[in-house]
Structure formats: C-alpha cells, structure tokens
Protein backbone atom coordinates (compact mmCIF):
# COMPACT_ATOMS: atom_id res chain seq x y z
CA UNK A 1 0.38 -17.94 -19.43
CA UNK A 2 1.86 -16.25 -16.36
CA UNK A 3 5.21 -17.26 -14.87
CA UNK A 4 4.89 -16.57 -11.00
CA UNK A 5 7.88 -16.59 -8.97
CA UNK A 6 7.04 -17.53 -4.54
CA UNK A 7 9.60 -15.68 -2.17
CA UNK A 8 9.04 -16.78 0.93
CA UNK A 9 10.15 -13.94 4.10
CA UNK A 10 9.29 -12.63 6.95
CA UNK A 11 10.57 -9.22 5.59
CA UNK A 12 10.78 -7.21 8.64
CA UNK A 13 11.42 -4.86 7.11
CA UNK A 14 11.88 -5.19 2.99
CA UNK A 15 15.16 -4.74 2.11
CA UNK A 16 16.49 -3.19 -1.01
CA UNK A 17 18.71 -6.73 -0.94
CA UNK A 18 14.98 -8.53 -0.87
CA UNK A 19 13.72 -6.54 -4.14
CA UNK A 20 17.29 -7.51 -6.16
CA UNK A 21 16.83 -10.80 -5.10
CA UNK A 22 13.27 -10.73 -6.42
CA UNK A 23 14.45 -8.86 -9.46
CA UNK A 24 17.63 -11.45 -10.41
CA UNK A 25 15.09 -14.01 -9.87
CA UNK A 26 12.25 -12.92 -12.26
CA UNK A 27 15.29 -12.45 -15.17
CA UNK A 28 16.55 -15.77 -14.45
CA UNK A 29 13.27 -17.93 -14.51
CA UNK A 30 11.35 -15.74 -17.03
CA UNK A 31 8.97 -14.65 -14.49
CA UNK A 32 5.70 -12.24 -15.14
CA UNK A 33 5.74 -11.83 -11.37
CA UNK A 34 7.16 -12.49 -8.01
CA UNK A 35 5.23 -12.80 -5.26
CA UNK A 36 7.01 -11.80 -1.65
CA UNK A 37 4.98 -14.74 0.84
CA UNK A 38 4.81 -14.08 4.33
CA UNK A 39 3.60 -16.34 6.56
CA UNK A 40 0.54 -15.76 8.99
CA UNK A 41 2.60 -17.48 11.57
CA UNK A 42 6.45 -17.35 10.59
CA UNK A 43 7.65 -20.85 10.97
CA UNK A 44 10.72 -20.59 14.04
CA UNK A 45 9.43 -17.19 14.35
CA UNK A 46 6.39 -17.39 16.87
CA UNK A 47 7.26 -14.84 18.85
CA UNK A 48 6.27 -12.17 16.36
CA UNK A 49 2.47 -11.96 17.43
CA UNK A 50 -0.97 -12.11 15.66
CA UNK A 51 -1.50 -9.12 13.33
CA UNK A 52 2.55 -8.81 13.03
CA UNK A 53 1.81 -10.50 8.85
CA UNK A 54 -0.57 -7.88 8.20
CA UNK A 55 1.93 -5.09 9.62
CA UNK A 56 4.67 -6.27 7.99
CA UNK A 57 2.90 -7.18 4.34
CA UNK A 58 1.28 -3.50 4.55
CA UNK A 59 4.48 -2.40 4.98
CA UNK A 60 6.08 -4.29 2.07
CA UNK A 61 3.23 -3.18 -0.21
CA UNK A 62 3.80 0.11 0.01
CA UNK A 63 7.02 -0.01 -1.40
CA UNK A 64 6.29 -2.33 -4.17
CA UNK A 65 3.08 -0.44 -5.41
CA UNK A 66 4.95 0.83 -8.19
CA UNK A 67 6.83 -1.99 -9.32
CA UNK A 68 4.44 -3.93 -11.53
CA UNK A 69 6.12 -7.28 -11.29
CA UNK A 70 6.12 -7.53 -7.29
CA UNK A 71 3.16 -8.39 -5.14
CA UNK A 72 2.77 -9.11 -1.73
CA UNK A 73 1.16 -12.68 -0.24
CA UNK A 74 -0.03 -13.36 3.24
CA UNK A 75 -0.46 -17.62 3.87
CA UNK A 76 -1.49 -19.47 6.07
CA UNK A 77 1.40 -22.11 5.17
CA UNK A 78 4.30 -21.91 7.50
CA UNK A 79 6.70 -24.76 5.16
CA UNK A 80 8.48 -23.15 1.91
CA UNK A 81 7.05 -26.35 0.12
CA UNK A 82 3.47 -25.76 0.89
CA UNK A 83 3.81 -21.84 0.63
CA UNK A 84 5.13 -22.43 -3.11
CA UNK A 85 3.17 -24.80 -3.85
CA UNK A 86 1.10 -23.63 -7.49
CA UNK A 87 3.99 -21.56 -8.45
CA UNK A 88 6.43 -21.82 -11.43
CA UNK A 89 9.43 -21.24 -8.78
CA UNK A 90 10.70 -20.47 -5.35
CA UNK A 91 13.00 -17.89 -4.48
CA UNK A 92 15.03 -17.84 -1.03
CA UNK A 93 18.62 -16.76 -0.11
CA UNK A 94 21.36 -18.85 1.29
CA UNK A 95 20.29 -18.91 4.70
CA UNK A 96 16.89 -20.19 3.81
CA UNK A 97 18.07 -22.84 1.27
CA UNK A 98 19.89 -24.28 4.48
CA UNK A 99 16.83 -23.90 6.29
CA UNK A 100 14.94 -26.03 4.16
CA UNK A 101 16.87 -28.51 3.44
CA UNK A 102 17.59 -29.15 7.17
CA UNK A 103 15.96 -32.60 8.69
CA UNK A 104 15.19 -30.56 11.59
CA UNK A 105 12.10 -28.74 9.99
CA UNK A 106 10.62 -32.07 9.27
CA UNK A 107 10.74 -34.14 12.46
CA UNK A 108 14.50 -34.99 12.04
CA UNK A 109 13.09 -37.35 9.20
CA UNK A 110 15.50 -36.81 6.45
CA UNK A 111 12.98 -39.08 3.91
CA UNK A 112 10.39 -36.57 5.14
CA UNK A 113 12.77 -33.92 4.13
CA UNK A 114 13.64 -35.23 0.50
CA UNK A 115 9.86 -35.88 -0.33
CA UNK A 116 9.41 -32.62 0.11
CA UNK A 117 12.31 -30.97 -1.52
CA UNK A 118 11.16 -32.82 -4.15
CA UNK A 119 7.73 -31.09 -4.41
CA UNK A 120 9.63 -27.60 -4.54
CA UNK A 121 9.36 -26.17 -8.15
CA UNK A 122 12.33 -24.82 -9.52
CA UNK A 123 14.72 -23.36 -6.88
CA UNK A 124 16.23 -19.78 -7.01
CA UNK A 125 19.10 -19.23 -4.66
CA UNK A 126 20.62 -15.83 -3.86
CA UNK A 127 23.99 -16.29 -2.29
CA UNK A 128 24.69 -14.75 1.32
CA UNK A 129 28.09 -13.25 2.64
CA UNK A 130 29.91 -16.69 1.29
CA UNK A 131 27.50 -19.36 1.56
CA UNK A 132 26.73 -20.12 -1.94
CA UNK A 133 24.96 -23.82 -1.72
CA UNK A 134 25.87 -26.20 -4.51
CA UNK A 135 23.14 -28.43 -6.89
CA UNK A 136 20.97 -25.12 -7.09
CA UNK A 137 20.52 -22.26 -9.33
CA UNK A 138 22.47 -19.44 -8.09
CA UNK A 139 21.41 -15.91 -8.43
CA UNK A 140 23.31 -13.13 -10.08
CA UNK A 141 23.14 -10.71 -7.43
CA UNK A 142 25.09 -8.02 -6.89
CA UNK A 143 28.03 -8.65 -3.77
CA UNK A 144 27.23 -5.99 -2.31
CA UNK A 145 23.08 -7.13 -1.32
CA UNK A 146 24.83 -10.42 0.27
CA UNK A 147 25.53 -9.01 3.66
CA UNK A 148 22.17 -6.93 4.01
CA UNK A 149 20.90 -8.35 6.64
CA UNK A 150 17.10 -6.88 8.02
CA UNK A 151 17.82 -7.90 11.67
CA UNK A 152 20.60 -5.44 11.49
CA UNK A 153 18.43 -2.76 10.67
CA UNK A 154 16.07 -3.48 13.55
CA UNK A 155 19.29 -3.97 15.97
CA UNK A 156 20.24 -0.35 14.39
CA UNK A 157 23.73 -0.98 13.31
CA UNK A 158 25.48 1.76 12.27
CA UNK A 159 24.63 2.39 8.63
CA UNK A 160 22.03 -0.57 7.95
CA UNK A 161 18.87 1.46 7.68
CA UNK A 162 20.26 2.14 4.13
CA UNK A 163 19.04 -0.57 3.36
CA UNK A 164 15.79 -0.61 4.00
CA UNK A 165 14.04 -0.38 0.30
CA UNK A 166 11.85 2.60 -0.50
C-alpha cells in the first residue's frame, strides 16, 4: 500500500526550502510520495487570479519531473483539512501550522476549529526562522531552509532567487 504525504502551498514559486521540507517529511512518515496541493483558489490569497493554479503547478512540475517521489495536485479545496483529506499525512511549515490552527479560518468558532484539526491525519511541521510549534511532529530540516521565504524572491531581495529550486 502507498503512503501519500499532502503539502498544501501556494508555491509561487517552489523553493528548494519547499522540496527539503517535502523530502524530511517523506523520511519521517515513511512516505511513497508527497504530493505538493495547490489550491484552485488559495484560501486568503484571492487576489492571485483564475488560471494563476495552473501557472504556478506547471511551474512546480517541471522541477519535480525527475524526482519520483514528488507530484504536483491542483484542488478545488481551499481548507488544509479538506485538501488532505484521503492522505496518510499533511505537511506544512510553521507559518501554516499557525494558520490552521487559528479560530479565524473557521468563523472565529474555536469548536469549529478543533473538529477539524481533529480530522487532519498525521501532522508534519517544518520549523520557520524560530517558530517551532509545540504538540506536533517537528521536521528535521536543515536551519538554513527556515528563513527561505518565496515572497522574497518575488520582492527580489538581494540573493533570494537562490532559492528558487531547479
């Protein structure tokens, strides 16, 4: 049977943080594959524009053609619970981790909230910069992925676009 690993992103663009992530998390879990999820419609991130998924996933699959173990997933789900749902795990940095588990997301209803934190299957964390969330699994990533950050490379800070991945 196949172990499947969800990371939900918008990925714009992949980042060479984004495949280590993916990588600690398939050695962690056991998993066959990880799937990078993007969202038709990025939840809190509207303003993107219809075809902007398809872009951004063609994008993505061109740099994971050759890596076996990585595949790329447009939904129509905009929530991390429904857009894992069916997989053996869900992957997600920091940031996100915060995200989700944020009443906000889930009309300020924190027993909203819980129900579906409960429904996630088992939760990867990759730390970011110094926010490493406690009562998940951490990932073993290496410190120097946890302050890639993709809007940097699209603001063009000096040195970021080496880390776009390839």
């Amino acid at each position: 049977m196949t172990r499947a690993g969800c990371f939900p992103g918008t990925f714009d663009p992949l980042t060479v943080a984004h495949v280590a992530v993916a990588d600690a998390a398939r050695r962690a879990a056991g998993l066959d594959r990880v799937d990078l999820v993007l969202s038709e419609v990025t939840l809190g991130k509207e303003h993107l524009g219809d075809g902007d998924a398809q872009r951004r996933a063609d994008a993505a699959r061109a740099v994971v053609a050759d890596r076996g173990w990585l595949a790329v997933v447009v939904s129509p789900h905009r929530l991390v619970v429904d857009l894992a749902q069916g997989y053996d795990a869900v992957v997600m940095g920091a940031d996100k981790w915060r995200q989700v588990t944020d009443p906000a997301w889930y009309g300020d209803d924190p027993a909203a909230r819980d129900a579906a934190v409960a429904r996630l299957p088992h939760v990867l964390v990759a730390p970011r910069a110094d926010d490493r969330p406690e009562g998940v699994e951490l990932l073993d990533v290496h410190p120097d992925h946890r302050h890639v950050r993709a809007s940097a490379i699209r603001d063009g800070e000096p040195g970021a676009q080496g880390w776009v991945a390839t």
